[in-house]
Protein backbone atom coordinates (compact mmCIF):
# COMPACT_ATOMS: atom_id res chain seq x y z
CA UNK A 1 124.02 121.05 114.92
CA UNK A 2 123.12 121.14 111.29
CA UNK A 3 121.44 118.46 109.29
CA UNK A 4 120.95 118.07 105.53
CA UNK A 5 118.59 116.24 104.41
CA UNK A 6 119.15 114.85 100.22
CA UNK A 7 116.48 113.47 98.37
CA UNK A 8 115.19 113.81 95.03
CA UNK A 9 111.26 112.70 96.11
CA UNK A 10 110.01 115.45 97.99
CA UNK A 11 107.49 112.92 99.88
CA UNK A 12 110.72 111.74 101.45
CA UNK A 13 112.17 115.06 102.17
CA UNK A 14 109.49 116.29 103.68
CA UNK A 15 109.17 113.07 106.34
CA UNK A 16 112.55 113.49 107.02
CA UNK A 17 112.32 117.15 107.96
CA UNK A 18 109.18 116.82 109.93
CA UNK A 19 111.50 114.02 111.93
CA UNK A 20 114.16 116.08 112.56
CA UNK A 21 112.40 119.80 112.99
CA UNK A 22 111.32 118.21 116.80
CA UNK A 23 114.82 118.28 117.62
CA UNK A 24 116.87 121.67 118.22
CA UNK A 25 119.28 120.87 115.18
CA UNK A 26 119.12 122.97 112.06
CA UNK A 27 117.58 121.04 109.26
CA UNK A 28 118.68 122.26 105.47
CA UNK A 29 117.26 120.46 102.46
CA UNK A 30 118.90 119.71 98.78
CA UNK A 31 116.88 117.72 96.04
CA UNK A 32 119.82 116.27 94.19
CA UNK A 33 123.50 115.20 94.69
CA UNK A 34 124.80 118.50 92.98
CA UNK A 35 123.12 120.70 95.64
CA UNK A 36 124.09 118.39 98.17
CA UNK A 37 127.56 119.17 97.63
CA UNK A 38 127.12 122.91 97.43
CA UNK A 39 125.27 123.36 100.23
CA UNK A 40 127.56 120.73 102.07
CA UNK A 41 130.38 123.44 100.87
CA UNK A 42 128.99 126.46 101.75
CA UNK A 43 126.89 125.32 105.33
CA UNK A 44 129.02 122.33 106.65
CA UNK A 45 126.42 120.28 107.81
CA UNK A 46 127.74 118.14 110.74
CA UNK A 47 125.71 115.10 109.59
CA UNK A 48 123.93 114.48 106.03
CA UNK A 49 121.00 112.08 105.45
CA UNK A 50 121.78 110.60 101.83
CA UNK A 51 119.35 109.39 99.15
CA UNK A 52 121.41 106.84 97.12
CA UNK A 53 119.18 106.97 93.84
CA UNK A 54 119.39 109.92 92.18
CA UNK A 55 119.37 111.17 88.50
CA UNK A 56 122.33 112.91 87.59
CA UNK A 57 124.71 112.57 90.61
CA UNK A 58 123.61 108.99 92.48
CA UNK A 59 124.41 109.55 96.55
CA UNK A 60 127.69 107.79 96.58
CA UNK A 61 129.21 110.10 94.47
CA UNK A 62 127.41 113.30 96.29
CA UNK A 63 129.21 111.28 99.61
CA UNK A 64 132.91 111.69 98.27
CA UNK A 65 132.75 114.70 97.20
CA UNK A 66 131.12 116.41 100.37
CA UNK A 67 133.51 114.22 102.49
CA UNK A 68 136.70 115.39 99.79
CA UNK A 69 135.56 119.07 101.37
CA UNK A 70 137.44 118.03 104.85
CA UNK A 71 134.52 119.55 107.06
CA UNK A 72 134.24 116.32 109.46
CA UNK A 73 130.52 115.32 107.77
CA UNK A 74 129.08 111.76 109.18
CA UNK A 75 126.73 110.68 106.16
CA UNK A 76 124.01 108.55 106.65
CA UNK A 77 122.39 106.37 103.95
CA UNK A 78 118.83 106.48 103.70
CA UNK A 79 117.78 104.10 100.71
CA UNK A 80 114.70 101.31 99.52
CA UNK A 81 117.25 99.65 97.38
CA UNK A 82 119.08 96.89 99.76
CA UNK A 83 120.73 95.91 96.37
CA UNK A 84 122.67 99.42 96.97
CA UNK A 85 123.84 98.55 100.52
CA UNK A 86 127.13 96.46 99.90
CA UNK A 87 128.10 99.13 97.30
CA UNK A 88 127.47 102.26 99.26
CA UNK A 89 129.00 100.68 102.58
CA UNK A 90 131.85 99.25 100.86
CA UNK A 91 132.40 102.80 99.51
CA UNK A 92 133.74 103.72 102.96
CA UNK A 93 132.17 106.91 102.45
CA UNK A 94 128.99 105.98 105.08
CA UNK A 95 129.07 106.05 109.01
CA UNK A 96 125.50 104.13 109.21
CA UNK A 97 122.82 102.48 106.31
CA UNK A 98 118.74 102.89 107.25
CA UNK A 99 116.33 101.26 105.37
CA UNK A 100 113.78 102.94 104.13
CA UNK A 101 110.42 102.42 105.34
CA UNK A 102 112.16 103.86 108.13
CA UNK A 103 111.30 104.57 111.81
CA UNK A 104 111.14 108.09 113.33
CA UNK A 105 113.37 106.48 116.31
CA UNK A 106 115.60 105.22 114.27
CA UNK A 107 116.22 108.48 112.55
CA UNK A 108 116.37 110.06 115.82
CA UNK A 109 119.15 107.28 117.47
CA UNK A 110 121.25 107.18 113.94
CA UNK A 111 122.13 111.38 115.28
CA UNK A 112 123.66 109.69 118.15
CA UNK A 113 125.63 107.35 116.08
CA UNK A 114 123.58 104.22 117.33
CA UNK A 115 122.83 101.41 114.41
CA UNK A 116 123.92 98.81 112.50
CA UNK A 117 126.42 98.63 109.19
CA UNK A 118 126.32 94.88 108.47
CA UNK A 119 126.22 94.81 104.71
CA UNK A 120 124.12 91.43 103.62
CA UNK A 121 124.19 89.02 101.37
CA UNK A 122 122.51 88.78 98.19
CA UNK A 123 120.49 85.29 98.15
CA UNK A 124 120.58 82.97 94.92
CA UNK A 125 117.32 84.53 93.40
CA UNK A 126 118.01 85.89 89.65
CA UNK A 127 116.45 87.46 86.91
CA UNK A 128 113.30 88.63 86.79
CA UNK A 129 112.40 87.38 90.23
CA UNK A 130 115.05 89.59 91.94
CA UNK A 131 113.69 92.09 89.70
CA UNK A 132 110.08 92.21 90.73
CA UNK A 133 111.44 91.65 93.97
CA UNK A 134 113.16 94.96 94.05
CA UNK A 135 110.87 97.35 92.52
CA UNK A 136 108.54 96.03 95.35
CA UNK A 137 110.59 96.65 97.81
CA UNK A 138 111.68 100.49 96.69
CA UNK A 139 107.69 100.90 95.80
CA UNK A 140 106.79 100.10 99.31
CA UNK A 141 109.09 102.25 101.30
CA UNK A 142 108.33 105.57 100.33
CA UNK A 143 104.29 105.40 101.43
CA UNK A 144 104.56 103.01 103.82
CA UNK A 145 107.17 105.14 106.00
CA UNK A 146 105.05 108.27 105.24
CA UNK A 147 101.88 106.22 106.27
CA UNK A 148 103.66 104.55 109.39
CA UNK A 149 105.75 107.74 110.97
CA UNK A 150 102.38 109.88 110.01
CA UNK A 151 100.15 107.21 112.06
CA UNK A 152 102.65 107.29 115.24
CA UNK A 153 103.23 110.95 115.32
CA UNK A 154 99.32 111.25 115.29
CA UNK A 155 99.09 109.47 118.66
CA UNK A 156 101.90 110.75 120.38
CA UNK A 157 100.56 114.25 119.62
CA UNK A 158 96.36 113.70 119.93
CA UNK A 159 96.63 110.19 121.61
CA UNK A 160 95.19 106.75 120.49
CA UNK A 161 92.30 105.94 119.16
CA UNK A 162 90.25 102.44 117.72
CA UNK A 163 91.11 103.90 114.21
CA UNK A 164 94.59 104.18 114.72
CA UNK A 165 95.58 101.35 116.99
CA UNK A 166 93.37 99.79 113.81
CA UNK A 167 95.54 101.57 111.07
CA UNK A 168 98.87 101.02 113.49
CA UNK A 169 98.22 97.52 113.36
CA UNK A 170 98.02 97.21 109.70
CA UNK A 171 100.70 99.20 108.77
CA UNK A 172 103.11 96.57 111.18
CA UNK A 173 101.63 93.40 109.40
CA UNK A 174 102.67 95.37 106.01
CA UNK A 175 105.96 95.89 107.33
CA UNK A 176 106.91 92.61 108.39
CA UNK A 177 105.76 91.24 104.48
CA UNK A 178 108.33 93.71 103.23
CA UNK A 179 111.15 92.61 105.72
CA UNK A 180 110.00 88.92 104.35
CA UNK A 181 110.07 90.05 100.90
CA UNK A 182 114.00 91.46 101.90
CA UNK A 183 114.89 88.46 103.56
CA UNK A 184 113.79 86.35 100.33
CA UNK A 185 116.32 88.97 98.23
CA UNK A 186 119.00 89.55 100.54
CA UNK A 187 119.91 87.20 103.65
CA UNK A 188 122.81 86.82 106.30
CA UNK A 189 124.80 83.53 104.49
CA UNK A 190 125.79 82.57 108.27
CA UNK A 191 122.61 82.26 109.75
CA UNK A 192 120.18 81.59 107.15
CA UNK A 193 120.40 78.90 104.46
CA UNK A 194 118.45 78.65 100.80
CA UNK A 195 116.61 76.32 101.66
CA UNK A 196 115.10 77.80 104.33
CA UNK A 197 112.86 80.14 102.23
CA UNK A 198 109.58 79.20 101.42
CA UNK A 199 108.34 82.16 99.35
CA UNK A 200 105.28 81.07 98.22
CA UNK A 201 104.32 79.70 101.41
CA UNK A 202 105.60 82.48 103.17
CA UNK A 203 103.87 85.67 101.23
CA UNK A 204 100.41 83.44 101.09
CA UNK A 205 101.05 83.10 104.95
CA UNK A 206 101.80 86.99 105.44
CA UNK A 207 98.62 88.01 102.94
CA UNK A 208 96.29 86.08 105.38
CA UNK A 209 97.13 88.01 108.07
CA UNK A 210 96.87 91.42 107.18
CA UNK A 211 93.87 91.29 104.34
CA UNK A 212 91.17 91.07 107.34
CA UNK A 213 92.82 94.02 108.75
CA UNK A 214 92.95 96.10 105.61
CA UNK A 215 90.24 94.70 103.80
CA UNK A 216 87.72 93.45 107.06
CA UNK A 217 84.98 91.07 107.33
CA UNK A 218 82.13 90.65 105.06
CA UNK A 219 79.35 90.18 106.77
């Protein structure tokens, strides 16, 4: 099978294709939407991993027009931007959305057509709140998923050790402050209600845990 990956950070690219190189599928590259489409046109990748922020041609556009080719391509969002999701779902032009900091498994399951598409709600946050809210959530994913898939594919290949059970460790507690920090931006309206956020209370709560782990003990 053939894969392309599209992504205009090379960081990202190059995660992606590490992921993906461990299986016997092909794995092709393209840095922007434009080159997505061409190589879409002239390889006919059976599945596509799609950046949606791009400059020049975003990923939703680079979607319909590979798809307009008629070569059977499942697209897969890959994006740090849940503000994207209802947008690029609702485009009809996406078989699956994964967050980035993403998982290695998850990659690896989403080429089986496994995951979810629910499409959430934005919460009543505004301005420059959702704002700063945002940009830390896109800033995060990109190192955090490098740091995270890096760390696992360490021990699978070498084994464990103190250091990275240690560094393992940390990089979960970070994750679960930017799955808080999501679920402050964007929540499920059905099962979750406005009232039920505590921000302050909850970041102050999710800081205390990690910081001896990153930071440690002073003596």
């Amino acid at each position: 099978m053939k894969i392309l990956i599209v992504d205009d950070n090379p960081v990202n690219r190059t995660l992606l294709a590490m992921i993906l190189r461990k299986t016997p599928h092909v794995v092709m590259e393209a840095e922007n939407g434009y080159e997505a489409v061409a190589v879409a046109s002239r390889e006919h990748p059976e599945v596509v991993f799609m950046d949606i922020h791009m400059p020049g041609m975003d990923g939703v556009e680079s979607a319909r027009q590979i798809l307009a080719q008629g070569k059977g391509n499942r697209i897969i969002a890959v994006s740090a931007d849940p503000s994207m999701r209802a947008h690029a779902m609702e485009s009809g032009h996406f078989a699956q959305w994964i967050s980035k900091p993403f998982e290695w498994r998850d990659i690896l399951a989403s080429l089986e057509g496994a995951g979810h598409r629910a499409v959430e709600a934005e919460s009543p946050l505004q301005g420059d709140v959702r704002g700063l809210f945002r940009k830390a959530l896109h800033d995060l994913a990109t190192p955090l998923g490098v740091i995270g898939n890096a760390m696992e594919m360490q021990i699978l290949e070498h084994g464990e050790t103190p250091y990275t059970r240690l560094a393992s460790g940390a990089v979960r507690m970070t994750r679960h402050l930017q799955d808080d920090l999501r679920d402050a931006l964007f929540y499920d309206a059905t099962q979750r209600h406005p009232e039920m956020i505590a921000l302050e209370k909850l970041l102050e709560q999710r800081l205390g845990y990690f910081k001896p782990v990153l930071v440690g003990r002073r003596a």
